[in-house]
Protein backbone atom coordinates (compact mmCIF):
# COMPACT_ATOMS: atom_id res chain seq x y z
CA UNK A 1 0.00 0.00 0.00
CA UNK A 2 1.38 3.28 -1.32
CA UNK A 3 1.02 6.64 0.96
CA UNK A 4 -2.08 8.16 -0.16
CA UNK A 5 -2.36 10.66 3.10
CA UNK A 6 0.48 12.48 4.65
CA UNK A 7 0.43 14.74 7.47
CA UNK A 8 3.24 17.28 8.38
CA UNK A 9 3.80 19.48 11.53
CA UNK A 10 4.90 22.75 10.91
CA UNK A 11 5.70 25.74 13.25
CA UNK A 12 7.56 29.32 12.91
CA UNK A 13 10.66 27.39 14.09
CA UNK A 14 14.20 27.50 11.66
CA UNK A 15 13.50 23.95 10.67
CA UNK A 16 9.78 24.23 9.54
CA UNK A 17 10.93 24.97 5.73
CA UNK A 18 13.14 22.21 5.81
CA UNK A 19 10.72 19.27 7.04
CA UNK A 20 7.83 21.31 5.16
CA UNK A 21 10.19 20.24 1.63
CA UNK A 22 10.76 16.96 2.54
CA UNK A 23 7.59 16.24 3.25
CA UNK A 24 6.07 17.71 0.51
CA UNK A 25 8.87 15.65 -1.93
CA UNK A 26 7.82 12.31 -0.04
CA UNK A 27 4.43 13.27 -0.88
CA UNK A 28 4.98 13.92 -4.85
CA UNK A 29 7.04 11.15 -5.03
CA UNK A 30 4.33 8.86 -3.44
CA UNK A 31 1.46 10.39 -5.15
CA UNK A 32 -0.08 11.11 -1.90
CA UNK A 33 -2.16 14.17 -0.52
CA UNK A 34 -0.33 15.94 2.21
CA UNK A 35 -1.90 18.38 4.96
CA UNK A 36 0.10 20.43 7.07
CA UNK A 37 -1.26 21.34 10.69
CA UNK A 38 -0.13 24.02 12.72
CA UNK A 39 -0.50 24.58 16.60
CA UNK A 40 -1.69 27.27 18.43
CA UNK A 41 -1.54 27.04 22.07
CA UNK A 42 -4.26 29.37 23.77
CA UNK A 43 -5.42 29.27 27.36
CA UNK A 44 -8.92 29.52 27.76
CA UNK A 45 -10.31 33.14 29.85
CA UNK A 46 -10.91 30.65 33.01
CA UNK A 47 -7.35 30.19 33.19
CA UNK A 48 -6.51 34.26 33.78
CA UNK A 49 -9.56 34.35 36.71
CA UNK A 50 -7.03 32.00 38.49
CA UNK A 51 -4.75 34.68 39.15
CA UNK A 52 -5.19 38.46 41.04
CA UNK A 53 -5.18 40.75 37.77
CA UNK A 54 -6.22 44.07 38.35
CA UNK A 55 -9.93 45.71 36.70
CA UNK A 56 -8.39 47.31 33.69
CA UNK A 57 -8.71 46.62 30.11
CA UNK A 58 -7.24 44.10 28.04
CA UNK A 59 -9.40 41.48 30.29
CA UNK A 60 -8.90 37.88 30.20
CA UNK A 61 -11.17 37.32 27.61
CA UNK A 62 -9.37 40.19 25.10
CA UNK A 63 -5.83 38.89 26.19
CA UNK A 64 -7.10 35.22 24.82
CA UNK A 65 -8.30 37.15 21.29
CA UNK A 66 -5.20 38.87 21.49
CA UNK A 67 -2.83 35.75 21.74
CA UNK A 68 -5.00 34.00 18.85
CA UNK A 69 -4.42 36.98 16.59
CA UNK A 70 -1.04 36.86 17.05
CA UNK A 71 -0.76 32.90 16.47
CA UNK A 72 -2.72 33.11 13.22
CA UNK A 73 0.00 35.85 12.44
CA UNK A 74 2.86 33.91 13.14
CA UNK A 75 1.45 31.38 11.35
CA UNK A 76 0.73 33.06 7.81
CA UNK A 77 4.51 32.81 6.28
CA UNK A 78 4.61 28.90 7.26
CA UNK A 79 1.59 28.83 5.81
CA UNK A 80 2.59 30.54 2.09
CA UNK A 81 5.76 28.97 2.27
CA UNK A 82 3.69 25.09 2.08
CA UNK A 83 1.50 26.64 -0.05
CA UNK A 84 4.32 27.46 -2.46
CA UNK A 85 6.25 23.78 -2.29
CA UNK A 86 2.83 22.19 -2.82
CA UNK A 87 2.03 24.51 -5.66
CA UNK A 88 5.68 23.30 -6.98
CA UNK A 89 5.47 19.70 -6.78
CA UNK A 90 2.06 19.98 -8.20
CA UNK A 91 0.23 18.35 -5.58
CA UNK A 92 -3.04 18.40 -3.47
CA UNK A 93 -2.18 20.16 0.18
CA UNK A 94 -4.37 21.06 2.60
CA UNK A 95 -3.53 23.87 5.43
CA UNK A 96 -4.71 23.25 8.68
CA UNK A 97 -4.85 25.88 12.09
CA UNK A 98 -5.70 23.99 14.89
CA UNK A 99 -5.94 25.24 18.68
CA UNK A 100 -4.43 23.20 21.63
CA UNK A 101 -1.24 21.78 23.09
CA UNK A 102 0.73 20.32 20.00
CA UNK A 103 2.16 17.38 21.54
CA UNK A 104 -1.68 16.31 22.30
CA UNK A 105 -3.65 18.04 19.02
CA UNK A 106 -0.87 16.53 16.26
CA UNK A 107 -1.23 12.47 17.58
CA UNK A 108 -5.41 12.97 17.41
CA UNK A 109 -4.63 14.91 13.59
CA UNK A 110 -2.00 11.66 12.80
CA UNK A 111 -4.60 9.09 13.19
CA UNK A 112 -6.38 9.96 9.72
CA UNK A 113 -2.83 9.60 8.31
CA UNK A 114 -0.31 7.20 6.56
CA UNK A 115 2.38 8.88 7.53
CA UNK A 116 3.37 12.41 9.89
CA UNK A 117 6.56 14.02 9.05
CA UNK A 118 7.63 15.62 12.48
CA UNK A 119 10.90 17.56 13.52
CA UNK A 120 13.55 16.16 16.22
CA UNK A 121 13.51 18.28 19.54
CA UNK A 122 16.59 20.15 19.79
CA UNK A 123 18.19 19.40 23.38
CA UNK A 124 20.64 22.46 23.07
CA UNK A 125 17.15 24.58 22.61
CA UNK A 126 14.20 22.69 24.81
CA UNK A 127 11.13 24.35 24.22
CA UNK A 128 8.11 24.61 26.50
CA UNK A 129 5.30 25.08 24.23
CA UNK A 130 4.85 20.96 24.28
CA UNK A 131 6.40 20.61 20.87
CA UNK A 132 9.34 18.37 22.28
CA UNK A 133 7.12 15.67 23.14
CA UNK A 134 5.27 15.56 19.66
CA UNK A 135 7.83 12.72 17.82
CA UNK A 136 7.36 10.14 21.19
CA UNK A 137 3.59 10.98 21.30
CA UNK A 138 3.10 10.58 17.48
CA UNK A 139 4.49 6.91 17.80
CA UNK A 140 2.92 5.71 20.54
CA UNK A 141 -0.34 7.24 20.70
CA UNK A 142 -1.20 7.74 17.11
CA UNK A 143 -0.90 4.20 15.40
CA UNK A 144 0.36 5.70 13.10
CA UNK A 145 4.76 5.64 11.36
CA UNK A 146 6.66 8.77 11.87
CA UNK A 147 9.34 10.07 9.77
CA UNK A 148 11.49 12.16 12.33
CA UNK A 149 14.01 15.18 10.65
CA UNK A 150 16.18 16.26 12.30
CA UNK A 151 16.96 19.58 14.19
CA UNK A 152 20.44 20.10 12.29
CA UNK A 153 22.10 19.19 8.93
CA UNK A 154 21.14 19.57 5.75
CA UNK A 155 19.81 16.76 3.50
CA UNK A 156 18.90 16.87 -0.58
CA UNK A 157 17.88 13.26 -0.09
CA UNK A 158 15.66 11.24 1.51
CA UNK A 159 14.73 7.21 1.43
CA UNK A 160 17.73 7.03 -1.54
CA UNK A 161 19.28 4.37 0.55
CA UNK A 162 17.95 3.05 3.14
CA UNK A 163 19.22 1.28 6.56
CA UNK A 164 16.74 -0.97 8.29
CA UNK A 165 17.32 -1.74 11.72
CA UNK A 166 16.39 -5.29 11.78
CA UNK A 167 16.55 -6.95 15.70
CA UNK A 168 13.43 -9.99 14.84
CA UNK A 169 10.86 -8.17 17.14
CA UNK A 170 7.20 -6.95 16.90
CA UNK A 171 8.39 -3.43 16.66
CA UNK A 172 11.22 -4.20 13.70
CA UNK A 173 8.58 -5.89 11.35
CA UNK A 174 6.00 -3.53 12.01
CA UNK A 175 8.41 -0.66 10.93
CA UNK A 176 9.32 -2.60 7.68
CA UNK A 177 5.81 -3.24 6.88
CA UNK A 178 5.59 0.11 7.17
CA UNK A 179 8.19 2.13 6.03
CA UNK A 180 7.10 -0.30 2.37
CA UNK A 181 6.11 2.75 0.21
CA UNK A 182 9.56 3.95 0.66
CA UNK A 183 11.15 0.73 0.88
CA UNK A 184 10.12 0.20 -3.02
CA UNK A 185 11.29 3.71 -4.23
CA UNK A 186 15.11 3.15 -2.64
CA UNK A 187 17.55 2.83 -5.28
CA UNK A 188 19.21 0.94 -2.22
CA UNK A 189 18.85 -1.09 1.12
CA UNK A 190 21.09 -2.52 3.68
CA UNK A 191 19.38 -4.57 6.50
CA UNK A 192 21.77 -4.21 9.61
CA UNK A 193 21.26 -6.52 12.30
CA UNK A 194 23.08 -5.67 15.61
CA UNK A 195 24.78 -8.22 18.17
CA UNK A 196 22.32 -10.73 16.36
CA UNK A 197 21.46 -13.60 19.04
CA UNK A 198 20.21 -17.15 17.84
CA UNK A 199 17.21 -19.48 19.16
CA UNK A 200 13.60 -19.10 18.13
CA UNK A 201 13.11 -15.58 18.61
CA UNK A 202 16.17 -14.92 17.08
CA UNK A 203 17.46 -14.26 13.51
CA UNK A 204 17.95 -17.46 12.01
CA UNK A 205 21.34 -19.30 10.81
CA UNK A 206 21.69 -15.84 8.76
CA UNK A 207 20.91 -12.80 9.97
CA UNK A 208 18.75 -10.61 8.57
CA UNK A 209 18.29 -12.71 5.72
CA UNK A 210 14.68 -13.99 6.32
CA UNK A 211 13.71 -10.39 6.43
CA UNK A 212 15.36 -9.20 3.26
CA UNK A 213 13.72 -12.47 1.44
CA UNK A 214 10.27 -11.43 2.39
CA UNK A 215 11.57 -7.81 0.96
CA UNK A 216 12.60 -8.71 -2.22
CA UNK A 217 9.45 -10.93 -2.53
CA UNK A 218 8.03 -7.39 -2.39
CA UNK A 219 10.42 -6.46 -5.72
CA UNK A 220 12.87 -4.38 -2.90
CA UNK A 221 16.20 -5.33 -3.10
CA UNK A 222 17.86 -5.42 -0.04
CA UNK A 223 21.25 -6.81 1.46
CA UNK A 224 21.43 -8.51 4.72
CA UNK A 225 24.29 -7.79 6.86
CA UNK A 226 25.33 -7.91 10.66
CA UNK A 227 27.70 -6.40 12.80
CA UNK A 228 29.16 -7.12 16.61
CA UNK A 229 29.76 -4.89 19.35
CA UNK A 230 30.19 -4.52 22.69
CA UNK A 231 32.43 -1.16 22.90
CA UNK A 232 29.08 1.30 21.89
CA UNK A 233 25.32 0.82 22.16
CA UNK A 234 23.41 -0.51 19.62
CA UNK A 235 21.89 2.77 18.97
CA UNK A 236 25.49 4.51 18.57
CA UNK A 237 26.33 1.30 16.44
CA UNK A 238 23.35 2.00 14.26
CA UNK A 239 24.18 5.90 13.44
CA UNK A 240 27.86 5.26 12.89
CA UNK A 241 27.10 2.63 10.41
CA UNK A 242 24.78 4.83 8.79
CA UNK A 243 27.03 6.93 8.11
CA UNK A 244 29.68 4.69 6.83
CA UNK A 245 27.26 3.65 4.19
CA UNK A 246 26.18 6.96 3.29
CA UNK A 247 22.47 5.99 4.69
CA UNK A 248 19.64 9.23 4.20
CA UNK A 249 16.85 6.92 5.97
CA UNK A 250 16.76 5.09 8.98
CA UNK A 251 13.64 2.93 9.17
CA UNK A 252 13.45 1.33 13.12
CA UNK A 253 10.91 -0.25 15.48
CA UNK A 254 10.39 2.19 18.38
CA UNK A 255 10.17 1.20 22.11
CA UNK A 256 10.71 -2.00 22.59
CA UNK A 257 10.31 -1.77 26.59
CA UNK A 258 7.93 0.31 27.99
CA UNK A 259 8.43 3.78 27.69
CA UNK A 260 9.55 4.27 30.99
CA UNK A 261 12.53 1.96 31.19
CA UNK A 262 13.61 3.64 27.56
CA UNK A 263 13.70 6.81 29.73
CA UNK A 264 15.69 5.06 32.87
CA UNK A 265 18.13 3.25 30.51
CA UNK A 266 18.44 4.65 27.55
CA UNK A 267 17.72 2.46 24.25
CA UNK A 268 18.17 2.34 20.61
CA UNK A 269 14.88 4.75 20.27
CA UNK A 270 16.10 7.35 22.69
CA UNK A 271 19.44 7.38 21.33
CA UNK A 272 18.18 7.79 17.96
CA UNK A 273 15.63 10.25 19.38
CA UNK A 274 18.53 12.32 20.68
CA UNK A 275 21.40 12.26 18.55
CA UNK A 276 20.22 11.33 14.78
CA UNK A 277 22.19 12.37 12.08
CA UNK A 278 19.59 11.13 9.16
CA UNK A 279 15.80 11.31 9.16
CA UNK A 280 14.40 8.29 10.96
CA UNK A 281 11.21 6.79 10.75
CA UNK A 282 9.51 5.11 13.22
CA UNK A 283 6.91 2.81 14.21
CA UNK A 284 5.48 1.20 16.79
C-alpha cells in the first residue's frame, strides 16, 4: 500500500521549511495528498480568573483574542511557504490551524494519516510550548509511522538508501511493513542486524536474511548484513554505520520496553531520538 495521506507538523521554528520540503517531496514522489497542521496554544479566559489581575482593560477574555491573533499571524509565512512547495510539486495540500497543546492536538490529527513528518527536539534549545514531546507521542499514541528530521544538517535526499534496523521483534517488522512505500522507491537497502542472538526468537542461521527475502518478494532489493559490538550501544552502532554507508533513511521499530525503562536506561529509540544524524522513521 502506497502513501495516499500524509500529514506534516509545521511551526515558525528554523527547521519548519526544511521538514515542510521533505515532506512535501515524499508526498509527490508517493502520489499522496499531504496536509500540514499548525498549533496554536491558547489558554482559555478561566485560566486568567485563576490569578489576582487588576480591573483594567485588556481582560482575560481580550488577552485570549489577542494571543489567537497573534498565532494566526505567526502562522501566515509557514503557511505561504507550504502553499508554495505544494504549488511546486504539483500536488493536493491542505492547510490546517488547529488550537491546543501540539504534543496532544498533532497524535489525534496523525490518526487519519499514513504517515506524519515531524521535527527532532533540539536538546541544546528545549522548548516549553509541548512541541518536544510531539515525535514520542506521534508513535505511541497515534498508530500511526513517523518520519522524524532532524533539528540540524542539511539533507537533498531522503529514502535514496535506506538502513533498516532489523533486531526480529514486533516493533522491527511492524516498521518494515511500514516504512514499504519507501522501501520500493530506494535505489538501495542494507538490512543491519546488531549483536544478532540465535534461538527461536532470534534471527535465524543468517541474519537478517529472512527479512530481506520477504523484501525482495516485495520487488525491494535489499542486502542482509550484521555487525558485533560490545564497545558502543546498539543505537550509537546503528548511526555510525549509517554513516559509513552513506544511509539518508533510517527505518526502526520504536520502544521496545515500555516507555519508561527507555527513559531510565536509555535504548536504541532514545538514542536515535537524541542524537540522529539522518531522518528516521519510526513505528510502533
Amino acid at each position: 500500500m502506497a502513501f495516499k495521506d500524509i500529514l506534516v507538523h509545521l511551526d515558525p521554528g528554523p527547521r519548519s521549511l526544511m521538514r515542510c520540503e521533505l515532506a512535501v517531496r515524499v508526498a509527490a514522489a508517493s502520489g499522496a495528498h499531504i496536509t500540514a497542521i499548525h498549533a496554536v496554544n491558547i489558554p482559555t479566559a478561566a485560566m486568567f480568573y485563576g490569578y489576582a489581575m487588576p480591573a483594567v482593560s485588556p481582560g482575560p477574555e481580550e488577552l485570549v483574542e489577542m494571543m489567537r491573533a497573534e498565532g494566526w499571524k505567526t502562522a501566515s509565512p509557514v503557511e505561504q511557504a507550504f502553499r508554495g512547495f505544494v504549488q511546486r510539486e504539483g500536488i493536493e495540500g491542505e492547510w490546517r490551524v488547529v488550537e491546543g497543546d501540539p504534543a496532544e492536538v498533532v497524535p489525534l490529527h496523525a490518526r487519519y494519516a499514513d504517515l506524519v513528518v515531524v521535527g527532532q527536539p533540539n536538546r541544546y534549545e528545549p522548548r516549553s510550548d509541548g512541541t518536544d514531546q510531539i515525535p514520542a507521542n506521534v508513535v505511541m499514541s497515534s498508530g500511526r509511522p513517523a518520519l522524524v528530521i532532524p533539528f540540524a544538517g542539511n539533507f537533498t535526499t531522503i529514502g535514496a538508501h535506506i538502513l533498516v534496523a532489523w533486531n526480529a521483534s514486533r516493533e522491527a517488522a511492524r516498521a518494515v511493513n511500514d516504512a514499504m512505500p519507501l522501501l520500493k522507491l530506494a535505489k538501495a537497502v542494507t538490512v543491519l542486524a546488531i549483536n544478532p542472538k540465535g534461538g527461536v526468537y532470534g534471527h535465524g542461521e543468517v541474519p537478517a536474511a529472512d527479512i530481506s527475502l520477504h523484501l525482495a518478494r516485495h520487488g525491494v532489493k535489499a542486502e542482509a548484513t550484521h555487525t558485533v559490538t560490545s564497545d558502543i550501544s546498539d543505537g550509537e552502532a546503528l548511526l555510525s554505520y549509517s554513516a559509513d554507508i552513506g544511509a539518508d533513511l533510517i527505518v526502526a521499530g520504536a520502544y521496545g520496553h515500555s516507555r519508561a525503562r527507555e527513559v531510565a536506561f536509555g535504548g536504541v529509540t532514545r538514542t536515535l531520538l537524541n542524537e540522529m544524524t539522518v531522518p528516521v522513521f519510526f513505528s510502533h
